[in-house]
C-alpha atoms as a PDB file:
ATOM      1  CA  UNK A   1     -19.384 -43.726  -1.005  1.00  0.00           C
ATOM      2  CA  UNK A   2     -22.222 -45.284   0.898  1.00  0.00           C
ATOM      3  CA  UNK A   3     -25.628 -44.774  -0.967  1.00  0.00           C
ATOM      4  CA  UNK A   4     -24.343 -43.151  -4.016  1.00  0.00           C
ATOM      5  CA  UNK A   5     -23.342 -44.810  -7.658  1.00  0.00           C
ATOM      6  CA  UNK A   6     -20.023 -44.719  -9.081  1.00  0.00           C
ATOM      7  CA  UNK A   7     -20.769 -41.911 -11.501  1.00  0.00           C
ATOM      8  CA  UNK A   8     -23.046 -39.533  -9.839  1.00  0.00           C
ATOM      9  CA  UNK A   9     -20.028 -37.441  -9.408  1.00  0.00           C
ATOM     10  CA  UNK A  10     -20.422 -36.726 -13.183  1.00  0.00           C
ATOM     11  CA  UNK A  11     -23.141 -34.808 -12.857  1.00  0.00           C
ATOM     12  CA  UNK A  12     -25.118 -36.894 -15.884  1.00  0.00           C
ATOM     13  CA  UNK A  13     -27.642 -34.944 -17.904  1.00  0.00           C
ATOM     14  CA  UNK A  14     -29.583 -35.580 -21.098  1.00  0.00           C
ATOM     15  CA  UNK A  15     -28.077 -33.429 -23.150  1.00  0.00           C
ATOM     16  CA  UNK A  16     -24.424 -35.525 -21.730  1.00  0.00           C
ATOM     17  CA  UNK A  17     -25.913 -38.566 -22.519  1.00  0.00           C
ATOM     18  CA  UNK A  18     -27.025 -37.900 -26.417  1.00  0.00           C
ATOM     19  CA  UNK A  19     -23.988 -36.132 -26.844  1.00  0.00           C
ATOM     20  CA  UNK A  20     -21.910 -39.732 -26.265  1.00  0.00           C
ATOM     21  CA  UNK A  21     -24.752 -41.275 -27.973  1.00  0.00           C
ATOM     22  CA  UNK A  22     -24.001 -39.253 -30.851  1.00  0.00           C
ATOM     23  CA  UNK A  23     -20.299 -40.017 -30.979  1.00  0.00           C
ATOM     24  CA  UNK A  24     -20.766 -43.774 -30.487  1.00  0.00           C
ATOM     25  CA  UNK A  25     -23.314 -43.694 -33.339  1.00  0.00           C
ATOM     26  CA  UNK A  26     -20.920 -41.772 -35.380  1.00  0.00           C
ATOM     27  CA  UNK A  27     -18.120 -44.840 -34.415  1.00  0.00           C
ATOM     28  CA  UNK A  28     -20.472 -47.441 -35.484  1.00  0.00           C
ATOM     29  CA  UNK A  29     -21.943 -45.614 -38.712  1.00  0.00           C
ATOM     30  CA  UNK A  30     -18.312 -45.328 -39.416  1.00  0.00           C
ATOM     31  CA  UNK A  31     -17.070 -49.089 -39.162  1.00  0.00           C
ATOM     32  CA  UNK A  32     -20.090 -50.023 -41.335  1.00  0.00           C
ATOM     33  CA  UNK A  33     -19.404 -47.488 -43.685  1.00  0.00           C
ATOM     34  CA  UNK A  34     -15.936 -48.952 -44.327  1.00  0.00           C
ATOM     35  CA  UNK A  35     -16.641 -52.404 -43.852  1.00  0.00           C
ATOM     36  CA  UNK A  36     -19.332 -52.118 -46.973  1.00  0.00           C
ATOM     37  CA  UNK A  37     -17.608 -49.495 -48.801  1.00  0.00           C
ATOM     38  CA  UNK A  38     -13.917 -49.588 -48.378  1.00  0.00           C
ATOM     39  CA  UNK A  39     -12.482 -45.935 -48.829  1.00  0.00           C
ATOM     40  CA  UNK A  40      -9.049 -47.022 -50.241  1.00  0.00           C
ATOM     41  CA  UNK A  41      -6.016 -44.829 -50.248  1.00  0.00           C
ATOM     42  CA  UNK A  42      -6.532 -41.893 -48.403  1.00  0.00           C
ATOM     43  CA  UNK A  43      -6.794 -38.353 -50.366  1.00  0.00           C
ATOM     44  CA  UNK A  44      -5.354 -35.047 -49.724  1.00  0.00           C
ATOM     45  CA  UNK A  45      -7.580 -31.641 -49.605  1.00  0.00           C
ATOM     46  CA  UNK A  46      -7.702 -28.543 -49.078  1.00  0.00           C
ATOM     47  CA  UNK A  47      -5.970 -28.453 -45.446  1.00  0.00           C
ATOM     48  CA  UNK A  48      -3.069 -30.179 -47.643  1.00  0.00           C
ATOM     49  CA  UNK A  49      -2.878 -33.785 -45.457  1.00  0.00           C
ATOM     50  CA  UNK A  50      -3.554 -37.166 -46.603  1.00  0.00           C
ATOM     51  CA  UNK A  51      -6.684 -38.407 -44.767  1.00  0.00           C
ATOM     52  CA  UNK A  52      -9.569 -41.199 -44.667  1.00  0.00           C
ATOM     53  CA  UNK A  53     -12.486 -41.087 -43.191  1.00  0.00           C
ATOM     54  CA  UNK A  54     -11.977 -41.333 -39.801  1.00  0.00           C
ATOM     55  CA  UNK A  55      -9.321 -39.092 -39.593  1.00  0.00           C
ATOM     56  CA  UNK A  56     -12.233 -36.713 -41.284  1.00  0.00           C
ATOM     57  CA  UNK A  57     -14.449 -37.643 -38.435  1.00  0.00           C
ATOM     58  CA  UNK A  58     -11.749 -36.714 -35.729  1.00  0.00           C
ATOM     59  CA  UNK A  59     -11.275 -33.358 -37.399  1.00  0.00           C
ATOM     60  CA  UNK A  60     -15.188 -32.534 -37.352  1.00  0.00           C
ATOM     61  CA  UNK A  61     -15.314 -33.451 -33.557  1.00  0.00           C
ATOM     62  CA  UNK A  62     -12.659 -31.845 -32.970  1.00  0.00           C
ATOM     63  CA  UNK A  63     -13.165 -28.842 -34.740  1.00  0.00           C
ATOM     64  CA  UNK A  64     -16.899 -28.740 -33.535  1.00  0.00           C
ATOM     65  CA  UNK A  65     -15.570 -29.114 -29.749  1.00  0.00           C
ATOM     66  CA  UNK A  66     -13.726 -25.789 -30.308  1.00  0.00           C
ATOM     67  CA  UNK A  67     -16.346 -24.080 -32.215  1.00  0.00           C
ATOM     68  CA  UNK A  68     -18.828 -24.689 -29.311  1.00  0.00           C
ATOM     69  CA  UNK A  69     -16.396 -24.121 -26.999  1.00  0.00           C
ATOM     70  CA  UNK A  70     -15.446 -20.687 -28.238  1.00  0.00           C
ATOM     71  CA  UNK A  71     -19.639 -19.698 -28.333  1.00  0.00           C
ATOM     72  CA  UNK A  72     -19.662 -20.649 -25.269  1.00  0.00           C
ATOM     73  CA  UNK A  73     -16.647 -18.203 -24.140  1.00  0.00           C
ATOM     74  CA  UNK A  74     -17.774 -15.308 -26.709  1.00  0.00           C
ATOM     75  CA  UNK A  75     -21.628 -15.092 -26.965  1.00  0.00           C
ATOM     76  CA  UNK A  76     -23.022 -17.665 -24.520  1.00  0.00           C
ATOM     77  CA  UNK A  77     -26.226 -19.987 -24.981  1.00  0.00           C
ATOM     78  CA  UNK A  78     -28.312 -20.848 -26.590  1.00  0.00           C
ATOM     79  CA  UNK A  79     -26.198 -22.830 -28.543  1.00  0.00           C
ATOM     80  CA  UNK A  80     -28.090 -23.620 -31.702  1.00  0.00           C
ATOM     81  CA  UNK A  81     -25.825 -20.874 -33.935  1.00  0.00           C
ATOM     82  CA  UNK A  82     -22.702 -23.082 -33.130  1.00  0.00           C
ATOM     83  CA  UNK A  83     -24.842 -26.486 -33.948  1.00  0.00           C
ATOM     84  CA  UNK A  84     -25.550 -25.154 -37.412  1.00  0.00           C
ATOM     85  CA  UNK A  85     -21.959 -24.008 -37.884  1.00  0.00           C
ATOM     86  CA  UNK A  86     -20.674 -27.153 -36.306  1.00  0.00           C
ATOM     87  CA  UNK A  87     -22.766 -29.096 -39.502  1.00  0.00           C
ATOM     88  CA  UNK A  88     -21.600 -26.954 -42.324  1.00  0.00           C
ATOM     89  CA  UNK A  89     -17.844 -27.109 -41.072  1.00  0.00           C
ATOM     90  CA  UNK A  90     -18.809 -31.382 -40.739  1.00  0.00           C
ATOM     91  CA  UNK A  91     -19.742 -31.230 -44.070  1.00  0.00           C
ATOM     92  CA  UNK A  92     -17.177 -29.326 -45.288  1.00  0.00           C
ATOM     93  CA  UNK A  93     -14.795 -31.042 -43.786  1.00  0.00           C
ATOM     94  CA  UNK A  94     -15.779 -34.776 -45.203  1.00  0.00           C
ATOM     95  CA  UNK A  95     -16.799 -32.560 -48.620  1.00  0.00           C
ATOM     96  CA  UNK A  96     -13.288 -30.772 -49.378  1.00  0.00           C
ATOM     97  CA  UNK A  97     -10.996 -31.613 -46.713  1.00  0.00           C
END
């Protein structure tokens, strides 16, 4: 590995780089959300399980990773459709779920 970094086998772009932005942000929005506001006991919607917050964030990522993922396999890019379907199912998700 003379002359090259550890991680330039990851192939690093922009786009990789806000994306783990993003989720760290998310992480950290998150912790202060709950440190401020406590969300007590967790409540059950519509996909009939008990959850908190972050167990609503882990289902939007989640869920958002598979929509983009199936785009991606289906129609191919751009990928702005699944971005706006990705927000509505995030905000469905911490809305109802």
């Amino acid at each position: 590995m003379e002359g090259t970094s550890l991680i330039a086998w990851m192939a690093w772009t922009w786009q990789t780089a806000i994306f783990f932005v993003f989720v760290a942000s998310c992480l950290i929005a998150m912790t202060i959300w709950e440190l401020r506001v406590p969300g007590g006991g967790p409540r059950r919607g519509i996909l009939g399980l008990d959850t908190t917050r972050g167990d609503r964030l882990f289902i939007t990522l989640l869920g958002s990773a598979y929509i983009f993922l199936a785009w991606l396999g289906i129609m191919g890019t751009p990928l702005w459709a699944p971005f706006g379907i990705s927000l509505v199912y995030g905000f469905a998700v911490f809305r109802w779920a």
